[in-house]
PDB file of N, CA and C in Angstrom:
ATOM      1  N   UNK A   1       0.843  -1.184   0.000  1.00  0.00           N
ATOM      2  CA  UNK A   1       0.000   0.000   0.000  1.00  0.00           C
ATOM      3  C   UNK A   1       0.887   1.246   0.000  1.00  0.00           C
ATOM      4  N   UNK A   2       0.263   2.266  -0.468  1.00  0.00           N
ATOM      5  CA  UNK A   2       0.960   3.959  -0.502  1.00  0.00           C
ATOM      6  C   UNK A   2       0.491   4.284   0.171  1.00  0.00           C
ATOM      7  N   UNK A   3       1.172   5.203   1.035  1.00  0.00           N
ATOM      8  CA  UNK A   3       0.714   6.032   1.487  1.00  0.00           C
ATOM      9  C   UNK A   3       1.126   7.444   1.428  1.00  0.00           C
ATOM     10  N   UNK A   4      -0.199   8.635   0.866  1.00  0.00           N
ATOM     11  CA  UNK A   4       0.415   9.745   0.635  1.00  0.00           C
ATOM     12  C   UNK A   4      -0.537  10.911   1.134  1.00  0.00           C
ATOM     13  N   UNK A   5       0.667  12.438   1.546  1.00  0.00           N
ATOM     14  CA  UNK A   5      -0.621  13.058   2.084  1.00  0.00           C
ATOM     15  C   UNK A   5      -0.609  14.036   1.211  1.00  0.00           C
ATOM     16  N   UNK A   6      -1.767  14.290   1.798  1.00  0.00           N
ATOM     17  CA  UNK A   6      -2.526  15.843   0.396  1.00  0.00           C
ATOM     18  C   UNK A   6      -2.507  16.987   1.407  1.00  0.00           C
ATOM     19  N   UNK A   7      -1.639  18.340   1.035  1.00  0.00           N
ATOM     20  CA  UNK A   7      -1.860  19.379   1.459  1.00  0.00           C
ATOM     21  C   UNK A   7      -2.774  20.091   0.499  1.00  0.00           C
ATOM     22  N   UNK A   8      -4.030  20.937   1.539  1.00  0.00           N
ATOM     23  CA  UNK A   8      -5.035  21.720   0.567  1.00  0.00           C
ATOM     24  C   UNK A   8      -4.526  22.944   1.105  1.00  0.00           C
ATOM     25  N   UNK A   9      -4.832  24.019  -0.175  1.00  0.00           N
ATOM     26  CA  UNK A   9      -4.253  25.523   0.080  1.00  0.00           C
ATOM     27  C   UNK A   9      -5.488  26.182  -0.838  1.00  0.00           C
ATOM     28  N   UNK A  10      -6.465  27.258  -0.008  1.00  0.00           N
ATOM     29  CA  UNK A  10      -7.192  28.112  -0.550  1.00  0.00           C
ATOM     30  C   UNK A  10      -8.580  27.290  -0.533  1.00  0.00           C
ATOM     31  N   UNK A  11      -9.463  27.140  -1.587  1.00  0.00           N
ATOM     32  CA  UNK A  11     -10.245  26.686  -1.489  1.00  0.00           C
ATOM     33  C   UNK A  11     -10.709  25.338  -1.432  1.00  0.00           C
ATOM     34  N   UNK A  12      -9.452  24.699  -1.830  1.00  0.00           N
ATOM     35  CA  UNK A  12      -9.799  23.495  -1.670  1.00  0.00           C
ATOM     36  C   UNK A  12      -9.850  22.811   0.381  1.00  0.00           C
ATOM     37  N   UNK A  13      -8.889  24.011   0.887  1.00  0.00           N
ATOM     38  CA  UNK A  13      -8.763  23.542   2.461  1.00  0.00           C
ATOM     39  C   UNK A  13     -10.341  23.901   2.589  1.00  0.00           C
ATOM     40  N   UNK A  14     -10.907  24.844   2.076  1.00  0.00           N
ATOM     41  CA  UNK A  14     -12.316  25.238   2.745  1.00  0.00           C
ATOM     42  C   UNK A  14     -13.100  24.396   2.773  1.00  0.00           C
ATOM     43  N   UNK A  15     -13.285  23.692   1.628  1.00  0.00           N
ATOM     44  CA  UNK A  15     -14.008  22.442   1.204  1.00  0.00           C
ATOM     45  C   UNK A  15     -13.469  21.293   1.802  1.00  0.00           C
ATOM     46  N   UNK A  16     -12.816  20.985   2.028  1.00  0.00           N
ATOM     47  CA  UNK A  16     -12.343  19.815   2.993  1.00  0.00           C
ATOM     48  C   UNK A  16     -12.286  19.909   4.371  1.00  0.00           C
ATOM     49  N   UNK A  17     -12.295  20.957   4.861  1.00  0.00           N
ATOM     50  CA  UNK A  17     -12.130  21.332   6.591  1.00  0.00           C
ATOM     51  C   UNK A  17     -10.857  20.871   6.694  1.00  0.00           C
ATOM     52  N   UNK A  18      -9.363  20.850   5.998  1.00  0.00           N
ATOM     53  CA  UNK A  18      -8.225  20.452   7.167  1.00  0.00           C
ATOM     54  C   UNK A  18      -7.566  21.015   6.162  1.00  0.00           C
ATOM     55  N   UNK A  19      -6.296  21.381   6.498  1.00  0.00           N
ATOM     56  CA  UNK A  19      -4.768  21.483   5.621  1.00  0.00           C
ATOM     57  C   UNK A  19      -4.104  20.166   5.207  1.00  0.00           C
ATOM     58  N   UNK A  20      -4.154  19.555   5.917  1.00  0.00           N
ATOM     59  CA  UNK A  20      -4.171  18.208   5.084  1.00  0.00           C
ATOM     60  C   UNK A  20      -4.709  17.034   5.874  1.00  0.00           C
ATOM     61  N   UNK A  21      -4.277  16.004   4.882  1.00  0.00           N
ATOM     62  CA  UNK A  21      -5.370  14.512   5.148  1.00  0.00           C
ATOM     63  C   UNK A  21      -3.979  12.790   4.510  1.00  0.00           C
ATOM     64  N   UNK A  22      -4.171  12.289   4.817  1.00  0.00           N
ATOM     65  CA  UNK A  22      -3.547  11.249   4.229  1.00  0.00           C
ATOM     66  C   UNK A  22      -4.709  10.549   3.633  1.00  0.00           C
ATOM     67  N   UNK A  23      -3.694   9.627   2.363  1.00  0.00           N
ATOM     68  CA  UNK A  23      -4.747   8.949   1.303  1.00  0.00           C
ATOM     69  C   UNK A  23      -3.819   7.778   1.556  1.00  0.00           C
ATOM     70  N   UNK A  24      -4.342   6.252   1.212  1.00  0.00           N
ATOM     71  CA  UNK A  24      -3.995   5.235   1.283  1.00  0.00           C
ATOM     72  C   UNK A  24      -4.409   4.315   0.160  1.00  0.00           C
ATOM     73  N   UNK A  25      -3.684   3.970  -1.340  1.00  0.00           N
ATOM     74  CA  UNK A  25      -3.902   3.708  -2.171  1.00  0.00           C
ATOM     75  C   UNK A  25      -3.086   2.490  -2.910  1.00  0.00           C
ATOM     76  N   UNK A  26      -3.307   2.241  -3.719  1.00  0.00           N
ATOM     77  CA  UNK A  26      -2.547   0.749  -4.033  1.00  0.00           C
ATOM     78  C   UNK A  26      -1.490   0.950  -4.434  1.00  0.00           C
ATOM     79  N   UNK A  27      -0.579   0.262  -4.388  1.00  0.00           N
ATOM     80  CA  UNK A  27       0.941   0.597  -4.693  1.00  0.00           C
ATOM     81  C   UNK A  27       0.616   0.976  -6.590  1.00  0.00           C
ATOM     82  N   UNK A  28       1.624   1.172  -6.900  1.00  0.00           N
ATOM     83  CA  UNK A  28       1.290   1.919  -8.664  1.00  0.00           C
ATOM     84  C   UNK A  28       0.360   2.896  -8.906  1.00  0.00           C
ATOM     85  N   UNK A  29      -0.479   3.421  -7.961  1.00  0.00           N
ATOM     86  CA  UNK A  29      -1.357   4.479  -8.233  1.00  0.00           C
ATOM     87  C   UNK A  29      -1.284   5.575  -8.761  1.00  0.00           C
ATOM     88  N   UNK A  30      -1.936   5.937  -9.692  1.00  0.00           N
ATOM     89  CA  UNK A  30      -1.104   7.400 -10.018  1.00  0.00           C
ATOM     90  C   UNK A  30      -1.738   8.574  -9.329  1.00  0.00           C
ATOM     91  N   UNK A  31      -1.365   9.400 -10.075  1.00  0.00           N
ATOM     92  CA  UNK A  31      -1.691  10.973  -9.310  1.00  0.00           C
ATOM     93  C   UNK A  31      -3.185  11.019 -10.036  1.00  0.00           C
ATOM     94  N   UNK A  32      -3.585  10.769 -11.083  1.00  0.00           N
ATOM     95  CA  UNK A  32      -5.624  11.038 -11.547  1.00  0.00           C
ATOM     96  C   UNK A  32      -5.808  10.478 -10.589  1.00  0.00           C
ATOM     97  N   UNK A  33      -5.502   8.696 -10.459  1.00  0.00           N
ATOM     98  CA  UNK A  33      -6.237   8.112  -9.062  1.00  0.00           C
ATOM     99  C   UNK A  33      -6.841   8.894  -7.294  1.00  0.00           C
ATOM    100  N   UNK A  34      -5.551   9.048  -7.347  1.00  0.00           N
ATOM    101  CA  UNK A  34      -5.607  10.076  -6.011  1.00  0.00           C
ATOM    102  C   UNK A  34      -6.515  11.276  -6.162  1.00  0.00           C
ATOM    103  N   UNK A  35      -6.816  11.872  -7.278  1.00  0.00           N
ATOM    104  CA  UNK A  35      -7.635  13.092  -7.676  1.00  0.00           C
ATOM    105  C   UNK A  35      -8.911  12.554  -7.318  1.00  0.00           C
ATOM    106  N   UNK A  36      -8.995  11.272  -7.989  1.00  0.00           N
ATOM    107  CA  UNK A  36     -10.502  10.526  -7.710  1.00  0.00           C
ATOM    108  C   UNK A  36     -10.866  10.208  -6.352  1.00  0.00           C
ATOM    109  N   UNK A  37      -9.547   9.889  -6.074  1.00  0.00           N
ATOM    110  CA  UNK A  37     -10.139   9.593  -4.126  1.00  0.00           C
ATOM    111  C   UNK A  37     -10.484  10.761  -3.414  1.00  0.00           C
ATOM    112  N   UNK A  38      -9.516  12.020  -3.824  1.00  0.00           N
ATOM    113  CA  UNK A  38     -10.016  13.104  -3.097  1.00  0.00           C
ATOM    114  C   UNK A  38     -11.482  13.939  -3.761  1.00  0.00           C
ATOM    115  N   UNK A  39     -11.299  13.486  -4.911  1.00  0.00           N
ATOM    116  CA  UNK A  39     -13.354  14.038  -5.422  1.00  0.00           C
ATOM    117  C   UNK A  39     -14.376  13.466  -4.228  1.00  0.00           C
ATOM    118  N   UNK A  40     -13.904  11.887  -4.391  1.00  0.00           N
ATOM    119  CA  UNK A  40     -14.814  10.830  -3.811  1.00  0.00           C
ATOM    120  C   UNK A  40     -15.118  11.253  -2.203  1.00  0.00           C
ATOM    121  N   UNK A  41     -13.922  11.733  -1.769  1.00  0.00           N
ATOM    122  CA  UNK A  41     -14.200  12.194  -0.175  1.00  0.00           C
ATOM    123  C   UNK A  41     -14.495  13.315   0.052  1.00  0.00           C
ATOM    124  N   UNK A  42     -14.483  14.345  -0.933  1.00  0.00           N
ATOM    125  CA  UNK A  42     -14.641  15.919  -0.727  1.00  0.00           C
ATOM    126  C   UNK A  42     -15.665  16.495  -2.186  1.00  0.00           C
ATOM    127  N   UNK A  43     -16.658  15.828  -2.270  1.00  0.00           N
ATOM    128  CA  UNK A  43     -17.584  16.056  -3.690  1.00  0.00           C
ATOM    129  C   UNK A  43     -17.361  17.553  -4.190  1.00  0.00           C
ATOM    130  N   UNK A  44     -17.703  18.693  -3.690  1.00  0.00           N
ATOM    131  CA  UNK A  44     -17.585  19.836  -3.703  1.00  0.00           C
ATOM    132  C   UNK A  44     -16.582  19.864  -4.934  1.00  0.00           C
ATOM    133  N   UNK A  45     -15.470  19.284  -4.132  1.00  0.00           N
ATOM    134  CA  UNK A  45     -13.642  19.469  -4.947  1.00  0.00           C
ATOM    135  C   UNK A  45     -13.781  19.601  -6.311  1.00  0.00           C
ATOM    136  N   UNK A  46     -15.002  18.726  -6.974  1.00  0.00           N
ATOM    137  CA  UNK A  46     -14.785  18.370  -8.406  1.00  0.00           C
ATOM    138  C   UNK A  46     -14.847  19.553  -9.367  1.00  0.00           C
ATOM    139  N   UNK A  47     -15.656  20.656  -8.832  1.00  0.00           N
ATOM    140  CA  UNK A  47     -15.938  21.605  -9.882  1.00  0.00           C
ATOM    141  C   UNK A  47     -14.576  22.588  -9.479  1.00  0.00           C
ATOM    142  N   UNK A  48     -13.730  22.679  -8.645  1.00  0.00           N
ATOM    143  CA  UNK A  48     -12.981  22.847  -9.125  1.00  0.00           C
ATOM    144  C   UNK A  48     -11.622  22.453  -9.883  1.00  0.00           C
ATOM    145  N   UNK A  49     -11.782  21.025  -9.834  1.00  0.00           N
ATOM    146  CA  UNK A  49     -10.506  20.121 -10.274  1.00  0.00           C
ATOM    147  C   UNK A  49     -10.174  20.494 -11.742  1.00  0.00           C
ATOM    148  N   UNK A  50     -10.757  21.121 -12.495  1.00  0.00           N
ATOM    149  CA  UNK A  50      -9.688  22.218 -13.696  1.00  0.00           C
ATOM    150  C   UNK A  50      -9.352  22.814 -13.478  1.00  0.00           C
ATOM    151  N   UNK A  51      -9.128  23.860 -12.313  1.00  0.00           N
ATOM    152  CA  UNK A  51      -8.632  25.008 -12.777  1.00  0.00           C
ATOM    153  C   UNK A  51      -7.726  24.728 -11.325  1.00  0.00           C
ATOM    154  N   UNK A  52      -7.525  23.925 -10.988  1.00  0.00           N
ATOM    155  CA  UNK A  52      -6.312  24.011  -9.429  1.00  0.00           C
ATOM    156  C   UNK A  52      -5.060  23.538  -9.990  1.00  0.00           C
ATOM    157  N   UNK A  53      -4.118  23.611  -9.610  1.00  0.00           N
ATOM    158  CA  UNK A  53      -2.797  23.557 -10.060  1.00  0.00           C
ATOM    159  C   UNK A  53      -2.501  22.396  -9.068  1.00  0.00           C
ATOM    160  N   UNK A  54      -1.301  20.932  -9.058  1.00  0.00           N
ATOM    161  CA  UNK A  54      -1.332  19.915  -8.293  1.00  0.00           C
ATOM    162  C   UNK A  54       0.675  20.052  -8.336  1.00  0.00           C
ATOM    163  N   UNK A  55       0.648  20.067  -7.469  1.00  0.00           N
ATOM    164  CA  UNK A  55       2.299  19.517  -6.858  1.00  0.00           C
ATOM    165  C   UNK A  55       2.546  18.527  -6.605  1.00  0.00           C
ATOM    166  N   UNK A  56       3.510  17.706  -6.787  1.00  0.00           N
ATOM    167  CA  UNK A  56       3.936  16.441  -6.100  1.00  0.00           C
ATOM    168  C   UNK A  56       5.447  16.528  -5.639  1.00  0.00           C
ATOM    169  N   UNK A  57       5.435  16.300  -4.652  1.00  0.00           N
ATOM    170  CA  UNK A  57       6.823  16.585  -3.999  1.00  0.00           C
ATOM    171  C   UNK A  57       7.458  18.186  -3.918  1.00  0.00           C
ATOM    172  N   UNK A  58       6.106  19.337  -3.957  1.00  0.00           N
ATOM    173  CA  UNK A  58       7.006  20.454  -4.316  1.00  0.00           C
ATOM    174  C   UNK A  58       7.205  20.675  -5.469  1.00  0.00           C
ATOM    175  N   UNK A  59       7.465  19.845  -6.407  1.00  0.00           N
ATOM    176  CA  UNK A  59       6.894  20.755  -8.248  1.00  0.00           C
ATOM    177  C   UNK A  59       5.982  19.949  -8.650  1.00  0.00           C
ATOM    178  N   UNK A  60       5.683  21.155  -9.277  1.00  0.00           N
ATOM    179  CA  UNK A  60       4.488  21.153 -10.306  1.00  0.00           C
ATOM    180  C   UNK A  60       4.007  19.861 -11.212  1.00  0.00           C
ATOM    181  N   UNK A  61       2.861  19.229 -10.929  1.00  0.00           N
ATOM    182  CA  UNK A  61       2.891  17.729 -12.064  1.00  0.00           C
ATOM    183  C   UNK A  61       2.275  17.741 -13.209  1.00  0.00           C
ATOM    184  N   UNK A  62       2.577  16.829 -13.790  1.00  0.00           N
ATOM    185  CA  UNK A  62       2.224  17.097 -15.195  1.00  0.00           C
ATOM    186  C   UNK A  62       0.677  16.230 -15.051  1.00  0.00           C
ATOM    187  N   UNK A  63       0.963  15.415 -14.256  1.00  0.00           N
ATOM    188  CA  UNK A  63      -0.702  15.035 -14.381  1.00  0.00           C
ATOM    189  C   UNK A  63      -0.330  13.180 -14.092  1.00  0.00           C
ATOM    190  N   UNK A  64       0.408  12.637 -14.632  1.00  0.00           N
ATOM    191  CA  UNK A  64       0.109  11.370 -15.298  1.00  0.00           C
ATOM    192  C   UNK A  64       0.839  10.615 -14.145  1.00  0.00           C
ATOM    193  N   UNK A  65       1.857  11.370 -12.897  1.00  0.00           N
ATOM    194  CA  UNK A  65       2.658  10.747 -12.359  1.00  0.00           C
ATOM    195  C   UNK A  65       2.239   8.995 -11.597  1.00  0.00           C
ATOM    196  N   UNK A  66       3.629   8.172 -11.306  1.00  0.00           N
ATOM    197  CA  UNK A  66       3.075   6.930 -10.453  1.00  0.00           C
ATOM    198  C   UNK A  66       3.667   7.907  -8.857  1.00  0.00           C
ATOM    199  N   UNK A  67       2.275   7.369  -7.774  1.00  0.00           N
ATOM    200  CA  UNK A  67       2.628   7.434  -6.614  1.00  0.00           C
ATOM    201  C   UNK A  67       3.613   6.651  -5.962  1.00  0.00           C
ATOM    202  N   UNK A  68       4.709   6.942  -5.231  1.00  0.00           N
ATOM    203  CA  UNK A  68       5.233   6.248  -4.354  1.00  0.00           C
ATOM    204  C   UNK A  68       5.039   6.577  -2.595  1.00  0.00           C
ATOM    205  N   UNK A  69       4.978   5.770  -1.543  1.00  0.00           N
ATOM    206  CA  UNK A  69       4.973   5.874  -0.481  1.00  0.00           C
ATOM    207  C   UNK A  69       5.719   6.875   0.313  1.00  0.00           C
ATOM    208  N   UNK A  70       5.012   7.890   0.857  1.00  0.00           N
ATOM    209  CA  UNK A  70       5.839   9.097   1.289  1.00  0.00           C
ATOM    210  C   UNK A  70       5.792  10.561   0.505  1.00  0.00           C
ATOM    211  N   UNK A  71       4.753  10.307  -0.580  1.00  0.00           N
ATOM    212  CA  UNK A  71       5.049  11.486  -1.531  1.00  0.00           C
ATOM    213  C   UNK A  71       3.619  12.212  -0.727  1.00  0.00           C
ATOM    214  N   UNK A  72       3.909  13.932  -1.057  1.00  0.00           N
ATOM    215  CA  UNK A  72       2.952  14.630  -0.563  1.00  0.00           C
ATOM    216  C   UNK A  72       2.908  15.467  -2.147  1.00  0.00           C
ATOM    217  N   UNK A  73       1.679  15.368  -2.032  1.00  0.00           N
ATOM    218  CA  UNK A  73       0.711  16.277  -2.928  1.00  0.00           C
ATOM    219  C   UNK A  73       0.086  17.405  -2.522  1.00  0.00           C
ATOM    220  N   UNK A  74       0.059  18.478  -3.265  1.00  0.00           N
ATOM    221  CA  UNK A  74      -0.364  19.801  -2.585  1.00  0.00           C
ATOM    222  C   UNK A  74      -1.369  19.898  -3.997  1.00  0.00           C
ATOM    223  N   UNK A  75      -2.636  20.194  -3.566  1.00  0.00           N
ATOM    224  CA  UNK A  75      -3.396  21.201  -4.317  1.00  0.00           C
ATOM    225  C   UNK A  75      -3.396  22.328  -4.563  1.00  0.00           C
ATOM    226  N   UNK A  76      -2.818  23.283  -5.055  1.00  0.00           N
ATOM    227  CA  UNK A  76      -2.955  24.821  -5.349  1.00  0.00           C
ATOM    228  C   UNK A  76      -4.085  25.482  -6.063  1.00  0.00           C
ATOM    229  N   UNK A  77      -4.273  26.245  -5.422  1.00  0.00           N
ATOM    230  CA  UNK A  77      -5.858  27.548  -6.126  1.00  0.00           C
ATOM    231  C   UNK A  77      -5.143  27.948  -7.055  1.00  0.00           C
ATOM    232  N   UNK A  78      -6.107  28.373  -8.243  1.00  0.00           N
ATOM    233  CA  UNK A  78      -5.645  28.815  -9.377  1.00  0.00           C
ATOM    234  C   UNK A  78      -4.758  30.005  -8.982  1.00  0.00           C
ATOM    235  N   UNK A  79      -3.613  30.543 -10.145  1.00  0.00           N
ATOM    236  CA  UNK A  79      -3.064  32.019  -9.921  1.00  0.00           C
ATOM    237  C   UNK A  79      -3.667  33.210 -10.804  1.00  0.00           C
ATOM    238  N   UNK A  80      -4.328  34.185  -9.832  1.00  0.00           N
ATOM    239  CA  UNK A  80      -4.638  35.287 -10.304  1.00  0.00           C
ATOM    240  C   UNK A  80      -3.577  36.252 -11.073  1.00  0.00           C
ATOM    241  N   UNK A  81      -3.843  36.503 -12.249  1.00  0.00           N
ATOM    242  CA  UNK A  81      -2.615  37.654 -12.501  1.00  0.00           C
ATOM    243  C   UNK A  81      -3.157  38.962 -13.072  1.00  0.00           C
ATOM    244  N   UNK A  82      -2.716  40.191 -12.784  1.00  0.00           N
ATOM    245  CA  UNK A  82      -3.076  41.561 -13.189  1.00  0.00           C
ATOM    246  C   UNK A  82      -2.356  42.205 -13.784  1.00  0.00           C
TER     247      UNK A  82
END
């Protein structure tokens, strides 16, 4: 099993009530998977899951990554620019 935790920042912490949470997923899991577990536990999340930006380990992911045990994922709110 993996185990990985999700830091939420902005709206996604609002919608979840915590800064973060641990997820527990099958070894090879990727990072969509984990997106799905956190829809599945936080429904709200989904309408914004285009437009949030996702970290893994501190940079930026491209989307497709495999999880390994120990990795933290951060959700980021979109960036406003003026």
């Amino acid at each position: 099993m993996t185990k990985v935790t999700v830091l939420y920042f902005g709206q996604s912490r609002e919608i979840s009530g915590s800064a973060e949470e641990e997820f527990t997923l099958s070894d090879g899991s990727s990072l969509p998977a984990l997106i799905s577990a956190i829809e599945e536990r936080h429904e709200k999340l989904r309408r914004f899951a285009k437009s949030m930006q996702v970290a893994l380990n501190e940079e930026v992911a491209a989307g497709d990554e495999r999880l390994k045990d120990g990795d933290t994922v951060a959700l980021l709110p979109p960036v406003a620019g003026g």
